[in-house]
Protein backbone atom coordinates (compact mmCIF):
# COMPACT_ATOMS: atom_id res chain seq x y z
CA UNK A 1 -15.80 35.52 -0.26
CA UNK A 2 -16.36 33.16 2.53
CA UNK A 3 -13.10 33.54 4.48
CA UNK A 4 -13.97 37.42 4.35
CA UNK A 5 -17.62 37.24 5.78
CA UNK A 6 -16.21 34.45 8.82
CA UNK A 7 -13.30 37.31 9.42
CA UNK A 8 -16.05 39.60 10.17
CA UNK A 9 -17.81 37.75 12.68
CA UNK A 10 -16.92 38.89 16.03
CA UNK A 11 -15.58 34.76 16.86
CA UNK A 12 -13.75 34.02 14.27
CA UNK A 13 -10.88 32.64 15.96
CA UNK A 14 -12.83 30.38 17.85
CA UNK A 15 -13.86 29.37 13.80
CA UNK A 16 -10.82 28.89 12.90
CA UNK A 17 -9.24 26.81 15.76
CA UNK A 18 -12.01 24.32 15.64
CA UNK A 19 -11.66 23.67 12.27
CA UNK A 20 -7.75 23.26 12.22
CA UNK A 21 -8.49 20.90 15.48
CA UNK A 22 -11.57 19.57 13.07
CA UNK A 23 -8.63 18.54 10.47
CA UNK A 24 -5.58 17.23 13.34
CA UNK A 25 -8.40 15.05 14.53
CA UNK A 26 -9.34 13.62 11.02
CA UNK A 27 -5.91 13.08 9.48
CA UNK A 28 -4.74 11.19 12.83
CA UNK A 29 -6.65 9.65 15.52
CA UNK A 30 -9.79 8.80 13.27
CA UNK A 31 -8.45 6.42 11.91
CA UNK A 32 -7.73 4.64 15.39
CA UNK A 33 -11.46 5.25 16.37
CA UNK A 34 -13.61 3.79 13.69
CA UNK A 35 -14.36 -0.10 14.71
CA UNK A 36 -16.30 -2.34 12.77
CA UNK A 37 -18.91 -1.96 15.34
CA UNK A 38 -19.97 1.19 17.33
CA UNK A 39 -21.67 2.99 19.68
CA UNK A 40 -20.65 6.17 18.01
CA UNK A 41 -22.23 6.70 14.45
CA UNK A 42 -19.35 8.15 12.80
CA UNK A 43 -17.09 5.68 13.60
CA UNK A 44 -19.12 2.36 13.11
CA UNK A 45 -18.41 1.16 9.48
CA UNK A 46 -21.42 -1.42 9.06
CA UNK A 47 -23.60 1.70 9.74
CA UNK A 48 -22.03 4.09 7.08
CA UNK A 49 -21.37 1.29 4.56
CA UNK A 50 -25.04 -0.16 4.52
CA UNK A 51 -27.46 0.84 1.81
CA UNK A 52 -30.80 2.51 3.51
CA UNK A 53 -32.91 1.38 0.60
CA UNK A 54 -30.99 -2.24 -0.82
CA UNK A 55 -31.53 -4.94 2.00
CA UNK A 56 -28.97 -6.71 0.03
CA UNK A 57 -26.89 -4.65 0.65
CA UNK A 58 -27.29 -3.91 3.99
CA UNK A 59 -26.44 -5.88 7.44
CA UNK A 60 -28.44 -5.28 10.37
CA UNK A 61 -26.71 -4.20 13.34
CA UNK A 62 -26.89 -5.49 17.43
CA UNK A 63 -25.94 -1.80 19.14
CA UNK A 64 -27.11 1.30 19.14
CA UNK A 65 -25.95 4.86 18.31
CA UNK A 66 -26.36 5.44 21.67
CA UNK A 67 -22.96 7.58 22.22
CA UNK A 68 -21.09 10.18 20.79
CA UNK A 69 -17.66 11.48 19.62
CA UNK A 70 -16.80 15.31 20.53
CA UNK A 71 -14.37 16.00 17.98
CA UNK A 72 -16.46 14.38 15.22
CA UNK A 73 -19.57 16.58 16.40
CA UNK A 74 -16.80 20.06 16.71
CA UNK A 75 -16.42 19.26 12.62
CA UNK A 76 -20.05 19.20 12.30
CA UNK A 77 -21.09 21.94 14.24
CA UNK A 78 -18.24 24.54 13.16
CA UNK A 79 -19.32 23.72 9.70
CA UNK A 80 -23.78 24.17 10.55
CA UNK A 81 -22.11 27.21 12.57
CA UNK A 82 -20.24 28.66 9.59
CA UNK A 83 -23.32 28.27 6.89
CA UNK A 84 -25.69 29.87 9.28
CA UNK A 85 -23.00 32.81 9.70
CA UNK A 86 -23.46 32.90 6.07
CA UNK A 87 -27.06 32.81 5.78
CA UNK A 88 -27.30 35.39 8.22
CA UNK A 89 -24.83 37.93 7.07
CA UNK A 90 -25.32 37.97 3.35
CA UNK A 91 -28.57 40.23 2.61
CA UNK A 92 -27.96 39.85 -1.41
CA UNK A 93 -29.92 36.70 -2.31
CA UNK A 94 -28.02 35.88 -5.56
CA UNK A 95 -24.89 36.91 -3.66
CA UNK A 96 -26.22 34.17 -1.06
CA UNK A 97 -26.63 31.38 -3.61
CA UNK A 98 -23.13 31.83 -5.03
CA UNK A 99 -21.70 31.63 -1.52
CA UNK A 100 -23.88 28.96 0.18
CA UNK A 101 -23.35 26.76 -3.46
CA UNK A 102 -19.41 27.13 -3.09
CA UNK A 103 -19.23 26.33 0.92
CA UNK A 104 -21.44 23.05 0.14
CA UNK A 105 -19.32 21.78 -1.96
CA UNK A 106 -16.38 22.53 0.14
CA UNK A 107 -18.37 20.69 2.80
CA UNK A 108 -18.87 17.55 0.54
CA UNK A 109 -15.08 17.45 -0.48
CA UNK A 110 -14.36 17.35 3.79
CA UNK A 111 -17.17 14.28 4.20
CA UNK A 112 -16.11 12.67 1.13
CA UNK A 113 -12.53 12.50 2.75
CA UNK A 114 -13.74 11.55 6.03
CA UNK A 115 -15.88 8.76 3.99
CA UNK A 116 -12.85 7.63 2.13
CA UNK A 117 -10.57 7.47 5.14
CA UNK A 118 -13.78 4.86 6.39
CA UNK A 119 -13.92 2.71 3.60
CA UNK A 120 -9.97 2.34 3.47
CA UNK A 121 -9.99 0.88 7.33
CA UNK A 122 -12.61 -0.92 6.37
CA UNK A 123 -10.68 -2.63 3.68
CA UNK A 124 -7.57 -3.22 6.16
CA UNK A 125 -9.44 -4.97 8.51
CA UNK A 126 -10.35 -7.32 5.90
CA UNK A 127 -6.56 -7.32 5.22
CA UNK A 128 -5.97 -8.27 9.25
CA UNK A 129 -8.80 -10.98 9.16
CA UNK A 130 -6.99 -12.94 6.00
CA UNK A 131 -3.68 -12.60 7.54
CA UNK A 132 -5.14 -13.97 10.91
CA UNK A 133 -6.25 -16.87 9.07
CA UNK A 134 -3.74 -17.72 6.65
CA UNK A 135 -2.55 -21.07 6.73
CA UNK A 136 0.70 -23.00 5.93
CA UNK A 137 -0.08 -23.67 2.39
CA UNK A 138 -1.18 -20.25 1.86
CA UNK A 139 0.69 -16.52 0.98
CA UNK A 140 -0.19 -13.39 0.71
CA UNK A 141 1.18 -10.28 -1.48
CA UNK A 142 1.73 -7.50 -1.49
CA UNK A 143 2.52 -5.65 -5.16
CA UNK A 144 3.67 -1.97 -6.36
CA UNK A 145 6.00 -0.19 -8.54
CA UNK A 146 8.35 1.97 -7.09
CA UNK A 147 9.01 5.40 -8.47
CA UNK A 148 11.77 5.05 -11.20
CA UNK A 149 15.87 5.87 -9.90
CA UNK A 150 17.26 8.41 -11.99
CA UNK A 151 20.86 7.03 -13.24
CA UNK A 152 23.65 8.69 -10.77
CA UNK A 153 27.13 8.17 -11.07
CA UNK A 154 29.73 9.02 -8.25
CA UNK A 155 31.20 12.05 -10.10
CA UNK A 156 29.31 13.44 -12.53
CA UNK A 157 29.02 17.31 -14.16
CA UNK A 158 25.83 18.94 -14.35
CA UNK A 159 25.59 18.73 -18.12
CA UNK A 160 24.65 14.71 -17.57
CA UNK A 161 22.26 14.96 -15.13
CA UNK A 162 19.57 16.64 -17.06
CA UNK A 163 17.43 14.59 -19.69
CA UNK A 164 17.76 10.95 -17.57
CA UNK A 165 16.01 8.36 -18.29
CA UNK A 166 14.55 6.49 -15.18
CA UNK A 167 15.19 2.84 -14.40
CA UNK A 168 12.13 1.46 -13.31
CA UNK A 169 11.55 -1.10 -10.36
CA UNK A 170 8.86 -3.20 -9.42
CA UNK A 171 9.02 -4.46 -5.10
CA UNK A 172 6.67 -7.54 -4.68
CA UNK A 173 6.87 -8.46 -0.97
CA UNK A 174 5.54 -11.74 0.12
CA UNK A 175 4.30 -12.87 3.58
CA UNK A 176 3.86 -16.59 4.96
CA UNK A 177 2.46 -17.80 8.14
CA UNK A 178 5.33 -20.14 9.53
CA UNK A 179 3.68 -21.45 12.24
CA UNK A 180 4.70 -25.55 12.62
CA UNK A 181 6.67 -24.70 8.81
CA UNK A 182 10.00 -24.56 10.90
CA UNK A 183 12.50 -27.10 10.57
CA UNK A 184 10.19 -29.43 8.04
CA UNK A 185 11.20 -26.90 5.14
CA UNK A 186 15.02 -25.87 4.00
CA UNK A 187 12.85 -22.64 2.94
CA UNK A 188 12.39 -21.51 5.49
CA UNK A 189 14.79 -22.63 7.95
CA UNK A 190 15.67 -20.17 11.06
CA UNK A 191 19.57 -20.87 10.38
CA UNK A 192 19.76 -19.49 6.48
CA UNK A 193 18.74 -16.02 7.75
CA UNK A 194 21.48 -16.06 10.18
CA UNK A 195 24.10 -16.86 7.32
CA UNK A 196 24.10 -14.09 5.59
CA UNK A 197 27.85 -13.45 4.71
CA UNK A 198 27.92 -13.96 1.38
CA UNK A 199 26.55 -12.75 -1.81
CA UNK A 200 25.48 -16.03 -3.37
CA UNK A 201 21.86 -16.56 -1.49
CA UNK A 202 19.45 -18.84 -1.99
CA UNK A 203 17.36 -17.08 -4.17
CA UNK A 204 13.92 -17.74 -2.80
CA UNK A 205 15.24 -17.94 0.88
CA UNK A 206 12.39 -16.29 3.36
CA UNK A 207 13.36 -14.11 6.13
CA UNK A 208 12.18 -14.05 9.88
CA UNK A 209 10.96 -10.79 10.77
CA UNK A 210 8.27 -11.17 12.62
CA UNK A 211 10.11 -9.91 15.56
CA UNK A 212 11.41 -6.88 13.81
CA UNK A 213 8.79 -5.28 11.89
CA UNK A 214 6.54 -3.81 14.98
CA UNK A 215 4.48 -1.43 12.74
CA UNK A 216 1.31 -0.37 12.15
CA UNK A 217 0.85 -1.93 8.61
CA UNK A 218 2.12 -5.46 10.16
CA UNK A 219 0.44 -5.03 13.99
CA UNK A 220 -1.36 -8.55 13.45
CA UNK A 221 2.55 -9.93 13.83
CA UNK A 222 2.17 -9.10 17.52
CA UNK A 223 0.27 -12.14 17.88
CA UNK A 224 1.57 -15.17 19.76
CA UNK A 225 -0.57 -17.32 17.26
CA UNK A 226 0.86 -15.76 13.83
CA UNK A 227 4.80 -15.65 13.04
CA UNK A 228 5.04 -14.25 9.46
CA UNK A 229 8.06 -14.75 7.43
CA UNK A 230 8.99 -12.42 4.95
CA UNK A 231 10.80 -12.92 0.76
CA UNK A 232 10.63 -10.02 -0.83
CA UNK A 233 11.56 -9.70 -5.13
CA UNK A 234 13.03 -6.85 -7.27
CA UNK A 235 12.51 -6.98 -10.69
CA UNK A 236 14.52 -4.06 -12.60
CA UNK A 237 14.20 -3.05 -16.06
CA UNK A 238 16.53 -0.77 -18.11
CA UNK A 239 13.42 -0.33 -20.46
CA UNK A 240 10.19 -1.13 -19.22
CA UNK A 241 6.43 0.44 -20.17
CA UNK A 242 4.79 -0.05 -16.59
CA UNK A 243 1.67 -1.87 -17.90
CA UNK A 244 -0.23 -4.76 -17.53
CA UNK A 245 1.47 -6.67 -19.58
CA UNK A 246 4.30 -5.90 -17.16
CA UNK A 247 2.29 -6.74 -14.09
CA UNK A 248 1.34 -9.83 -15.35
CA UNK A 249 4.69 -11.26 -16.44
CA UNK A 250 6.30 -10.13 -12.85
CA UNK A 251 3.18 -12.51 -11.44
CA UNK A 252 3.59 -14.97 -13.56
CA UNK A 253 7.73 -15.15 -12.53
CA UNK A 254 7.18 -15.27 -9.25
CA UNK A 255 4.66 -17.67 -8.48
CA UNK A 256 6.55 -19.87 -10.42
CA UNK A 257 9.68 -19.04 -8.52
CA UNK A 258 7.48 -19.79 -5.47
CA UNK A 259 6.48 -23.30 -6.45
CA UNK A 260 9.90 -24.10 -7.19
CA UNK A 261 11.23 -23.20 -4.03
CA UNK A 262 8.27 -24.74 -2.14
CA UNK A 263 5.73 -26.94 -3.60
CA UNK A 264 3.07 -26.96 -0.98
CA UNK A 265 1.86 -23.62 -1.59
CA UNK A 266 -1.16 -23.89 -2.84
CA UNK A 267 -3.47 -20.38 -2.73
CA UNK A 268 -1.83 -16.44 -3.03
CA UNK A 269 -4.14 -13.72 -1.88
CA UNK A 270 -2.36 -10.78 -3.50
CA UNK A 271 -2.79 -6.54 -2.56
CA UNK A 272 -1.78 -4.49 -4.97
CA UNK A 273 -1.75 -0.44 -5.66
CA UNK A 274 -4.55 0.98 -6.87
CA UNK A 275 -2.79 2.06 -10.30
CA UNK A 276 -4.63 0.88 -13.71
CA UNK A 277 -1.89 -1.78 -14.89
CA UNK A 278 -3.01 -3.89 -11.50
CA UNK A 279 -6.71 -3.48 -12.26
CA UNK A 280 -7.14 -3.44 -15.71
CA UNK A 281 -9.27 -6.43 -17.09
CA UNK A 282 -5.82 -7.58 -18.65
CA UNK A 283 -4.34 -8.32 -15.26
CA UNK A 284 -7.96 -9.87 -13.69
CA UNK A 285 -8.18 -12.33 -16.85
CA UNK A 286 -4.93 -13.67 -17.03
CA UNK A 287 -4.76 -14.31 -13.03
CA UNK A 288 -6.79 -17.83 -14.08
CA UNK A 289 -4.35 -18.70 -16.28
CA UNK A 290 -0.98 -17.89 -14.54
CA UNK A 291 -2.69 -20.26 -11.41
CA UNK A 292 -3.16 -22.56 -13.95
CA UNK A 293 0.55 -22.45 -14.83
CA UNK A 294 1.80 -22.40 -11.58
CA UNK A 295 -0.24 -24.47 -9.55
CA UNK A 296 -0.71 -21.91 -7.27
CA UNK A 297 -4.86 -20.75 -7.12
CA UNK A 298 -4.98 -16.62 -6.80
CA UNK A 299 -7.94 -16.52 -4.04
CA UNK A 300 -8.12 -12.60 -3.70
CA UNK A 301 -7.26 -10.01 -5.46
CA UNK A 302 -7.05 -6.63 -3.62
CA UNK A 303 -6.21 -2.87 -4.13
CA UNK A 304 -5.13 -0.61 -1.27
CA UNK A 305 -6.94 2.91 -1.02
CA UNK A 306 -4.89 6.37 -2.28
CA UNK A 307 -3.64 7.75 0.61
CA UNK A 308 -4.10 4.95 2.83
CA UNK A 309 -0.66 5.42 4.09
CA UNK A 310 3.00 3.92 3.14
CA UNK A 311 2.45 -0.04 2.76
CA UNK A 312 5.47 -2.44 3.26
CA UNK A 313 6.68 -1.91 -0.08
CA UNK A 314 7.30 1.61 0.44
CA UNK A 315 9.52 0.68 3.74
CA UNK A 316 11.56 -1.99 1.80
CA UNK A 317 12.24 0.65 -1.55
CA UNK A 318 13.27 3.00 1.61
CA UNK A 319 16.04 0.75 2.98
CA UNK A 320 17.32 -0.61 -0.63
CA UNK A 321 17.58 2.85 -1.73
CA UNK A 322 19.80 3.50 1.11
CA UNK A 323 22.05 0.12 0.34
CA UNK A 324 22.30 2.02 -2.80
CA UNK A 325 23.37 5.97 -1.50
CA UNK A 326 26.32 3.97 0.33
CA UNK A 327 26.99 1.70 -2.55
CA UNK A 328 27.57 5.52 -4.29
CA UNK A 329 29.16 6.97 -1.50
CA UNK A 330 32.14 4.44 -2.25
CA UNK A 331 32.66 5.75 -5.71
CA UNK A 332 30.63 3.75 -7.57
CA UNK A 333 27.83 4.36 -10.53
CA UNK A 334 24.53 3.28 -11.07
CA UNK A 335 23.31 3.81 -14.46
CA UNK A 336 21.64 1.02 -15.42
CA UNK A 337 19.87 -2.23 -14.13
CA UNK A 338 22.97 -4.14 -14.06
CA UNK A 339 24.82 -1.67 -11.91
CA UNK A 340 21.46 -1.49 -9.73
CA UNK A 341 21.35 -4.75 -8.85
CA UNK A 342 25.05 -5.23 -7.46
CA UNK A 343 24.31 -2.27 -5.80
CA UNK A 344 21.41 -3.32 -4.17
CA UNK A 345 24.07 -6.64 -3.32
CA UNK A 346 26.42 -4.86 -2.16
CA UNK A 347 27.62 -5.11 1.98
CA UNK A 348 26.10 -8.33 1.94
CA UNK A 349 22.90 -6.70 0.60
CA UNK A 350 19.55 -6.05 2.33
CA UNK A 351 17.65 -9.00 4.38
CA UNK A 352 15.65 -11.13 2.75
CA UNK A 353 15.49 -9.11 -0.83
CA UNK A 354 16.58 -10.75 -4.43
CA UNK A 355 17.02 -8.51 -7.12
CA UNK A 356 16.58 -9.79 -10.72
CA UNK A 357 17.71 -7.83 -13.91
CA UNK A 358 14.76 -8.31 -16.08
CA UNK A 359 13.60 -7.95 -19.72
CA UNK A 360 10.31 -8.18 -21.07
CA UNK A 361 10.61 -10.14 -24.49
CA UNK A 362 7.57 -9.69 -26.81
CA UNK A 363 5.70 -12.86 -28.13
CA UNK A 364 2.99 -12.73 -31.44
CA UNK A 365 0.49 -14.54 -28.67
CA UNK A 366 1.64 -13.16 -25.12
CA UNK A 367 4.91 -11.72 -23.09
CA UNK A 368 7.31 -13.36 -21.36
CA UNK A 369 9.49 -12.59 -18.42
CA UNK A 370 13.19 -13.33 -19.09
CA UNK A 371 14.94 -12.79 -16.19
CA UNK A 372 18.93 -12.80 -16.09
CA UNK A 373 20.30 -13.19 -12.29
CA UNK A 374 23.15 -10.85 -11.63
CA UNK A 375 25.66 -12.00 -8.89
């Protein structure tokens, strides 16, 4: 009903264009504009995240709106331009309500978007401000299961590859700030990511990348002030419900992992996906008692936005799975976690990753990781 009265209007086009240029602008160079602090009003985020009425909730600002963005004020006119059309065109007045009802709430979905795209830069700047300021003692997280690998084996006829049963794959990369670490700590020493020609690797050995990785997810690296070294852990399961349970025993394996490998850590900030096994009160509780166990204090515990973009655990499940596609190409199979993980191994396997074939093994009072190493 409402793309049939705009079609009618004599500038329609023009309509149209502006709100395709309305949605190029929003999905891309939005994000780039809004600033914790601005002139513009739809790009400063302590304006649109105060509360009007809750002082509490509210901090006062030291600019003014004083300035203006033209494609965020195209959105907003094309859409007052398109509900006027409508009020102007339709004579029925129950006709009217129907329409005007079902372009509002088209309107809110739009806003709600543009609010959501807000509050998730919002949340990465807090992101950039802990990683600006974490210290030697201190690492930071980053959590998320990957979406399962269907079994494949080099040759196989089409009658197997219906019914599979996924292997499922959880990619915990962790970040450390080695500024003045180098050459105190066998860790994280510059020469063990140079010898990387065999297969037997120190398990917990961090990689250098800070010169590699230049993108947008890891821009703080650019520094001169922050060098971040990178470890990052695969824990595969040939049976695994992707719970909380699961989420907490992964935790608990690495941190103590961690510790092992370098006792001075003291705090983890971790940033996890925004799925209900990493939120759920199960997985908030037991974080006190896992730092407990470790020794290592969880400080923060974070959840990235939906659609907030492919995080570095999406990059590193990008460039294992295509370790694995040549591991394949060489007549090999991969059908369960065993097979994944010397896959993963394979041509001196991928920088700084350790795979782990894992189990979870029921208790009456809690579950345990059991981890087997495959070499």
């Amino acid at each position: 009903m409402i793309e049939d009265k705009v079609a009618l209007y004599n500038d329609s086009d023009r309509l149209i264009e502006n709100l395709k240029r309305a949605q190029f602008y929003v999905k891309s160079d939005y994000k780039v504009h809004v600033a914790r602090s601005s002139n513009i009003v739809d790009h400063c985020c302590i304006y649109a995240l105060s509360d009007p009425e809750k002082h509490d909730f509210a901090q006062c600002r030291d600019h003014e709106h004083d300035e203006s963005c033209a494609e965020c004020s195209n959105l907003t006119g094309t859409l007052n331009e398109i509900e006027r059309l409508l009020e102007e065109t339709e004579k029925d007045k129950e006709l009217l309500h129907r329409t005007l009802k079902k372009f509002r709430s088209y309107r809110e979905v739009v806003e709600a978007w543009k609010a959501h795209l807000l509050t998730s830069i919002n949340q990465d700047l807090c992101r950039e401000n802990l990683l600006d300021k974490l210290s030697n003692n201190e690492i930071y997280l980053n959590l998320d299961w990957t979406m399962k690998f269907l079994p494949i084996k080099s040759r196989e006829p089409q009658l197997e590859f219906f019914g599979k049963r996924g292997i499922s794959w959880h990619i915990t990369v962790l970040m450390k700030n080695d500024e003045n670490v180098v050459g105190k700590n066998k860790t994280f020493d510059e020469e063990s990511d140079v010898s990387d020609d065999s297969q037997e690797i120190n398990e917990h050995e961090m990689t250098d990348l800070s010169q590699e990785s230049k993108d947008d997810d890891n821009a703080i690296n650019d520094k001169e002030t922050n060098s971040f070294r990178y470890k990052v852990f695969v824990h595969v399961f040939d049976q695994c419900s992707q719970n909380s349970d699961a989420i907490v025993a992964i935790l608990d394996d690495i941190l103590c992992c961690i510790k092992r490998s370098d006792p001075h850590i003291k705090k983890a900030f971790i940033r996890s996906h925004n799925a209900g096994c990493y939120h759920s009160a199960n997985t908030l509780v037991s974080a006190k008692r896992i730092s407990e166990k470790t020794g290592i204090v969880i400080k923060r515990i974070g959840f990235c936005d939906p659609q907030g973009g492919k995080g570095p655990c999406d990059r590193y499940a990008a460039v294992i799975k295509s370790n694995i596609r040549r591991y394949l190409n060489e007549n090999h199979n991969v059908t369960n976690a065993s097979e994944f993980i010397e896959a993963c191994h394979s041509h001196k396997g991928v920088k700084g990753v350790s795979a782990l074939d894992c189990r979870i093994e029921n208790n009456e009072f809690k579950k345990v990781i059991s981890v087997r190493l495959s070499k």
